[in-house]
N, C-alpha and C. Protein backbone atom coordinates (compact mmCIF):
# COMPACT_ATOMS: atom_id res chain seq x y z
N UNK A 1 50.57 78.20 -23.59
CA UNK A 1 50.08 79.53 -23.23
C UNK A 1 49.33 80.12 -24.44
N UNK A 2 47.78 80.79 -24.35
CA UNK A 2 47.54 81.45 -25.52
C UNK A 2 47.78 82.58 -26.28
N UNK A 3 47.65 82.66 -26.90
CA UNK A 3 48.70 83.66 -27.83
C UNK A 3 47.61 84.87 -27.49
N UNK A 4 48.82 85.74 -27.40
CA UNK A 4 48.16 87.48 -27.00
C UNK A 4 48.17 88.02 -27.94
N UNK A 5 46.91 88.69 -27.94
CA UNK A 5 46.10 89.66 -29.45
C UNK A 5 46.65 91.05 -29.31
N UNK A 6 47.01 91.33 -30.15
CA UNK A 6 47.64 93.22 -30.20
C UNK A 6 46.29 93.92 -29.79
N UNK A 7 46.77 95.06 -29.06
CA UNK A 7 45.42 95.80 -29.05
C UNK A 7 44.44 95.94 -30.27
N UNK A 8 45.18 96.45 -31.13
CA UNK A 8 44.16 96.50 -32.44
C UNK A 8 43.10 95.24 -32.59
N UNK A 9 43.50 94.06 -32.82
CA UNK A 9 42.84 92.80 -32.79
C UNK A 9 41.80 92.62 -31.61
N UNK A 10 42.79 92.58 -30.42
CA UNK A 10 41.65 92.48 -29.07
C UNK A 10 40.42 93.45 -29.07
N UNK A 11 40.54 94.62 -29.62
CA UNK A 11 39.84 95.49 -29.82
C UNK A 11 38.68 95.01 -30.92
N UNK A 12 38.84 94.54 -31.75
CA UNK A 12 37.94 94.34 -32.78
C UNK A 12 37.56 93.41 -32.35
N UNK A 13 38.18 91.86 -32.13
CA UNK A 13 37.35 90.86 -31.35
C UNK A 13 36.29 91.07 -30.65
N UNK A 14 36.82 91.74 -29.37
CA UNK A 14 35.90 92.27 -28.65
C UNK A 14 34.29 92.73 -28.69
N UNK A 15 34.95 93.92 -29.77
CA UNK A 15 33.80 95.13 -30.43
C UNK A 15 32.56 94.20 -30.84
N UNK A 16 33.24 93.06 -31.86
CA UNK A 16 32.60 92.29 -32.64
C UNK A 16 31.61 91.61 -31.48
N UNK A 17 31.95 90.93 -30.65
CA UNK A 17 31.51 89.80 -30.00
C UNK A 17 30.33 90.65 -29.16
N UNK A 18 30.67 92.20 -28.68
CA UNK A 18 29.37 92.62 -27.76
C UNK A 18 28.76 93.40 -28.56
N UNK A 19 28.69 94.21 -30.17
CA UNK A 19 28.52 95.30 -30.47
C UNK A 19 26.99 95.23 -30.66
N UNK A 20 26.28 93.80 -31.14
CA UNK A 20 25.21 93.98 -31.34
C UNK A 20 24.07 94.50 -30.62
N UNK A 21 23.32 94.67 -31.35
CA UNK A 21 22.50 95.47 -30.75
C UNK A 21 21.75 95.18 -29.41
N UNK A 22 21.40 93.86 -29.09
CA UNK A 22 20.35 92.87 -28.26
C UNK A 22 21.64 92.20 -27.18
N UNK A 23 23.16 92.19 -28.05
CA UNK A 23 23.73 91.22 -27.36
C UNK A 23 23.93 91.37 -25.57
N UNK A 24 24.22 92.56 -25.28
CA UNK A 24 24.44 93.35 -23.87
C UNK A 24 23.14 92.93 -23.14
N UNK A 25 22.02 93.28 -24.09
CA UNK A 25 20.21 93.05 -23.19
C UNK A 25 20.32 92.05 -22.66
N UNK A 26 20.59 90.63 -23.54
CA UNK A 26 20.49 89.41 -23.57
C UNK A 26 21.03 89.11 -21.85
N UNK A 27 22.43 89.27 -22.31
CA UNK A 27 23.23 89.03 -21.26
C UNK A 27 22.59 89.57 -20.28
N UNK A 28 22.65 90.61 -19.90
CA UNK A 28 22.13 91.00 -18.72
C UNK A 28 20.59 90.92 -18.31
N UNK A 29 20.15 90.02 -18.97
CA UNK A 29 18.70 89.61 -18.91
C UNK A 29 18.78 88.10 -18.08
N UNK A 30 19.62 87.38 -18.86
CA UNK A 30 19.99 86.06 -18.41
C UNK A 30 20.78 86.03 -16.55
N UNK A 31 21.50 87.44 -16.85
CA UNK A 31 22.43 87.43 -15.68
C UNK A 31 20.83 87.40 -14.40
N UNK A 32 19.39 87.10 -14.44
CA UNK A 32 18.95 87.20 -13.73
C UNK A 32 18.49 85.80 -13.04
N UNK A 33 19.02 84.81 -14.24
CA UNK A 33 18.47 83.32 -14.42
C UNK A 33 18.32 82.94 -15.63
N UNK A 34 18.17 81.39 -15.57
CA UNK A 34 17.99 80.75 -17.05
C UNK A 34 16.59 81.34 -17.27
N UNK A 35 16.45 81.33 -18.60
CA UNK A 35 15.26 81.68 -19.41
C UNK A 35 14.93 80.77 -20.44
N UNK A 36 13.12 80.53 -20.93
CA UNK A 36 13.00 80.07 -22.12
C UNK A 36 13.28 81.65 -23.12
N UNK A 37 13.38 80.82 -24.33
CA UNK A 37 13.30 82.29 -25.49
C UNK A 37 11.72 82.83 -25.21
N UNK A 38 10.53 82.52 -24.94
CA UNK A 38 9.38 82.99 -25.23
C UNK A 38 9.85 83.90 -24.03
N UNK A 39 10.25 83.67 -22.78
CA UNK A 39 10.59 84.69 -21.35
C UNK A 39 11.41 85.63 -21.91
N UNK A 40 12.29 85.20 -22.69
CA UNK A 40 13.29 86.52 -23.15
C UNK A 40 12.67 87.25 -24.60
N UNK A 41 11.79 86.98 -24.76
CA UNK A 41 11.58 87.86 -25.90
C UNK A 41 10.09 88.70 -24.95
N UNK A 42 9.62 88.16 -24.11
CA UNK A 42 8.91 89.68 -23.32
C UNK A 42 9.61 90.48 -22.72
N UNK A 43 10.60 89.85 -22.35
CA UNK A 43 11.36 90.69 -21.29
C UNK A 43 12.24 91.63 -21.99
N UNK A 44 12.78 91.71 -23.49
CA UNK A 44 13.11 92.39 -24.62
C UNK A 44 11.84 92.95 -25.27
N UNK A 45 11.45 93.93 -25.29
CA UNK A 45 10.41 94.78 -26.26
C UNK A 45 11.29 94.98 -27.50
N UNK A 46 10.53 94.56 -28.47
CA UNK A 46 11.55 95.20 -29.62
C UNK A 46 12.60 94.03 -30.53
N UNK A 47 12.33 93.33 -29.45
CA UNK A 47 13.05 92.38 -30.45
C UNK A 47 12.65 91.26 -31.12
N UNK A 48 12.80 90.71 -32.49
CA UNK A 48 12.26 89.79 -33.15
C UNK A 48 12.48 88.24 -32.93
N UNK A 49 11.66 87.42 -32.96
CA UNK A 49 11.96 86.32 -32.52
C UNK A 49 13.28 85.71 -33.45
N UNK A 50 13.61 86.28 -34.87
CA UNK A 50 14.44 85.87 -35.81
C UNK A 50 15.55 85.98 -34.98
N UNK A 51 15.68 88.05 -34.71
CA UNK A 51 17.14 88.20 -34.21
C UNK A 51 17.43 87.61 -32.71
N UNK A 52 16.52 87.25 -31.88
CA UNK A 52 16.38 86.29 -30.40
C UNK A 52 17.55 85.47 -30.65
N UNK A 53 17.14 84.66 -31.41
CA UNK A 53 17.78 83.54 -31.61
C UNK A 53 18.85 83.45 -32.61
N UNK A 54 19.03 84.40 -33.38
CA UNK A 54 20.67 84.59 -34.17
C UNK A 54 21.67 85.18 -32.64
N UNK A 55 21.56 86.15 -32.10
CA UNK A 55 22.08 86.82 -30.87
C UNK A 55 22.11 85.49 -30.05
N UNK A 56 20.95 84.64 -29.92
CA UNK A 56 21.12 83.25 -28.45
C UNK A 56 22.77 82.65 -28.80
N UNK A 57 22.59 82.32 -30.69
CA UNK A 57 23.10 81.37 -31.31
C UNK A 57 25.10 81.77 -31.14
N UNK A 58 24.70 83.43 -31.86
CA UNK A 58 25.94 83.87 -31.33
C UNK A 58 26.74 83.73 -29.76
N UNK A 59 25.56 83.89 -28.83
CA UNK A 59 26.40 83.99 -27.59
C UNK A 59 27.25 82.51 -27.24
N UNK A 60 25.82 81.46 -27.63
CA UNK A 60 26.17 80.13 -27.52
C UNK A 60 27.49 79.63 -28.05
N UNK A 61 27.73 80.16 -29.45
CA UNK A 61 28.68 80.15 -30.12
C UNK A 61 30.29 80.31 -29.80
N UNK A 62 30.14 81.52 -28.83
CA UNK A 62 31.65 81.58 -28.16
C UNK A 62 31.18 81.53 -27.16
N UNK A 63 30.71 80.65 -26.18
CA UNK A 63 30.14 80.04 -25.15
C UNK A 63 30.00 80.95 -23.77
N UNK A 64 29.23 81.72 -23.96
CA UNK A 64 28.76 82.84 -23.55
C UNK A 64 27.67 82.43 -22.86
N UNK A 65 26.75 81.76 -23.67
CA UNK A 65 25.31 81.29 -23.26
C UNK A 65 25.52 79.18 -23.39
N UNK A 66 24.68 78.81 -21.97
CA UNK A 66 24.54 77.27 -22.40
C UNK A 66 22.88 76.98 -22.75
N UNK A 67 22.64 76.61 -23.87
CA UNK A 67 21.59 76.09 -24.14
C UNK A 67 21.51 74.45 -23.85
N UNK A 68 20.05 74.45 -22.92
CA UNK A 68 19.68 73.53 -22.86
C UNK A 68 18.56 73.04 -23.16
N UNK A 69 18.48 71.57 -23.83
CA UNK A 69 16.69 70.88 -23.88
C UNK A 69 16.15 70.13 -22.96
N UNK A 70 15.28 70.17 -22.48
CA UNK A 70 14.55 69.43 -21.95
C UNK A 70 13.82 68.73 -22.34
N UNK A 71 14.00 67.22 -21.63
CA UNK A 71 13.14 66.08 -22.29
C UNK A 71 11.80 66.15 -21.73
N UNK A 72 10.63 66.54 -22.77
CA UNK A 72 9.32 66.87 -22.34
C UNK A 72 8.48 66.77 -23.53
N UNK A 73 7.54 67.01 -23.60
CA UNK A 73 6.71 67.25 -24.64
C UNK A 73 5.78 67.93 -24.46
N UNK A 74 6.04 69.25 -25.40
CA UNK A 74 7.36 69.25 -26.27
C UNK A 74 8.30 69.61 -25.63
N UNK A 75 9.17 69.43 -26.18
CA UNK A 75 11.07 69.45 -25.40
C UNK A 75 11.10 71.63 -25.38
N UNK A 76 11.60 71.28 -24.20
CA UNK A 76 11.56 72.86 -23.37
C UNK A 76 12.84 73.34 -23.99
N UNK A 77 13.27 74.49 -24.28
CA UNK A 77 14.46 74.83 -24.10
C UNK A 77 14.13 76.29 -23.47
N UNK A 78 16.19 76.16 -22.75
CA UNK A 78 16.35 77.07 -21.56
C UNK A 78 17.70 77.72 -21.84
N UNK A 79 17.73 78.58 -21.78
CA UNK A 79 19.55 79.83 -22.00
C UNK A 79 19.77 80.06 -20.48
N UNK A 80 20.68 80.20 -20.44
CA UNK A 80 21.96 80.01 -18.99
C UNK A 80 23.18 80.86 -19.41
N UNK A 81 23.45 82.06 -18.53
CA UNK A 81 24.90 82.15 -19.01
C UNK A 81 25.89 81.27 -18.33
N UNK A 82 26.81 81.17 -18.87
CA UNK A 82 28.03 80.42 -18.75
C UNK A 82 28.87 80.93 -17.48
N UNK A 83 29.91 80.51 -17.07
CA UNK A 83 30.86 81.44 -15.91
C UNK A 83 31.50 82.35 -17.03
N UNK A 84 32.00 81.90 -18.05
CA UNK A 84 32.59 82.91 -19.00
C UNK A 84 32.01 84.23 -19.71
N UNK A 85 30.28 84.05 -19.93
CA UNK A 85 29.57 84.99 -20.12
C UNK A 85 29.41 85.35 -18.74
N UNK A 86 29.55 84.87 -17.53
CA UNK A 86 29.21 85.90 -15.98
C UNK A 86 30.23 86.49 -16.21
N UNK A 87 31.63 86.15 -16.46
CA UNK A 87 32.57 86.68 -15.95
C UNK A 87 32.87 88.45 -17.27
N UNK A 88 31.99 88.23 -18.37
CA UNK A 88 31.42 89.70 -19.31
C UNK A 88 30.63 90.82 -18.63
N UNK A 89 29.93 90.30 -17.52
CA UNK A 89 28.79 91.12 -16.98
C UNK A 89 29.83 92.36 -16.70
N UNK A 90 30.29 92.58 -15.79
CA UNK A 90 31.72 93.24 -14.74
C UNK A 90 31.70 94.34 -15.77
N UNK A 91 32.78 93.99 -16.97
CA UNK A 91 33.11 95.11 -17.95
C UNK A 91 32.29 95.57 -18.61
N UNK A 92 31.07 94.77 -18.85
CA UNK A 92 29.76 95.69 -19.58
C UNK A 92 28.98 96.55 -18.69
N UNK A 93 29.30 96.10 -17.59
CA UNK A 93 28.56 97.21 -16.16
C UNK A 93 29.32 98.33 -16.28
N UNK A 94 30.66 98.24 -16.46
CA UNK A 94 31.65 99.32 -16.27
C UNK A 94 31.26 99.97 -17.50
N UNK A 95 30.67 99.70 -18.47
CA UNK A 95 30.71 100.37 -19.88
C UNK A 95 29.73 101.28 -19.60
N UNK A 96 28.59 100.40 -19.02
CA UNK A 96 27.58 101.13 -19.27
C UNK A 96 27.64 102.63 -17.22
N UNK A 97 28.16 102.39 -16.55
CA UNK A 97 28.22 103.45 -15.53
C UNK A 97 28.98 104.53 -15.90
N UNK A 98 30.02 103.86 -17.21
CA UNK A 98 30.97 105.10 -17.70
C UNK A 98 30.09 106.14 -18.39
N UNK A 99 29.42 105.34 -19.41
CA UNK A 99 28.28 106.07 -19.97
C UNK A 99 27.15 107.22 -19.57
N UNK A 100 26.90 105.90 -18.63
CA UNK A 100 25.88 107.40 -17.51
C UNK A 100 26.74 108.24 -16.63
N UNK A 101 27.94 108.33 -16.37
CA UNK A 101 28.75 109.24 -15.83
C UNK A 101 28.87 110.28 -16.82
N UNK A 102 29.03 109.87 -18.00
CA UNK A 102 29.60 111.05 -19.52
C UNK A 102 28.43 111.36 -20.16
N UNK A 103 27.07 111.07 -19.72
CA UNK A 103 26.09 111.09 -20.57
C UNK A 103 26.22 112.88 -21.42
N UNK A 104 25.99 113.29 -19.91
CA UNK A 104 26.09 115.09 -20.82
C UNK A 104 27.10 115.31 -21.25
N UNK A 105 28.19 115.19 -21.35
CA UNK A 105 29.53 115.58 -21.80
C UNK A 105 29.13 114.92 -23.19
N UNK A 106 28.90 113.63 -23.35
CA UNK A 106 28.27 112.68 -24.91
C UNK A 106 27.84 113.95 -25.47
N UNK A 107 26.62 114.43 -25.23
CA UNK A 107 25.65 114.83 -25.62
C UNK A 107 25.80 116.40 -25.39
N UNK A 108 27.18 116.70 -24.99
CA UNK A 108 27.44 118.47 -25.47
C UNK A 108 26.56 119.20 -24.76
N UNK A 109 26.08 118.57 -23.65
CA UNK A 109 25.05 119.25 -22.60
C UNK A 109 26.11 120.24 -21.64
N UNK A 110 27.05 120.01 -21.12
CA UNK A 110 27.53 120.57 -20.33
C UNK A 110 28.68 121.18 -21.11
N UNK A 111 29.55 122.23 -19.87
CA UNK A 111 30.45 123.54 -20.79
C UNK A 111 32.01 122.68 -21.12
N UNK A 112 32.82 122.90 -21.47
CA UNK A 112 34.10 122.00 -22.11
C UNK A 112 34.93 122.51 -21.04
């Protein structure tokens, strides 16, 4: 059985693994289909081809994202999320509807 993280820990894991800046885009960019990086860096304004691919590398990393090559010339590559990165989409949707539910309350727009 794997060993259960105290909140504190799960919490930082967590934080760590989605906080970046691109990482959420990514994902939910991919959640539309595999992509080459040249497709995901139009479909991201703003982002550098450097950090593209540190963020791909990360997701790949805790297997979030599957990178694949294709035998071609030149050899294609393609990002895929994983079932384990599908199964991230859910709670980052929930993050982000919480968000636009609290937006004015965030932002001290509305009365207390």
């Amino acid at each position: 059985m794997p060993e259960q993280l105290s909140a504190i820990e799960g919490t930082t894991r967590g934080l760590e693994l989605v906080s970046g800046k691109w990482t959420m885009l990514v994902i939910f960019e991919l959640n539309t289909g595999s992509k080459r990086p040249s497709e995901l860096h139009r479909a991201l304004p703003g982002i550098s081809a450097k950090m593209l691919t540190q963020t791909l590398r990360r997701l790949q990393q805790h297997h979030l994202v599957r990178r694949a090559v294709h035998d071609t010339v030149p050899p294609q590559v393609e990002y895929t999320l994983t079932d384990l990165g599908r199964s991230l989409l859910e709670p980052l949707l929930g993050l982000c509807r919480w968000v636009d539910e609290h937006w004015p309350d965030l932002m001290g727009t509305t009365a207390a």
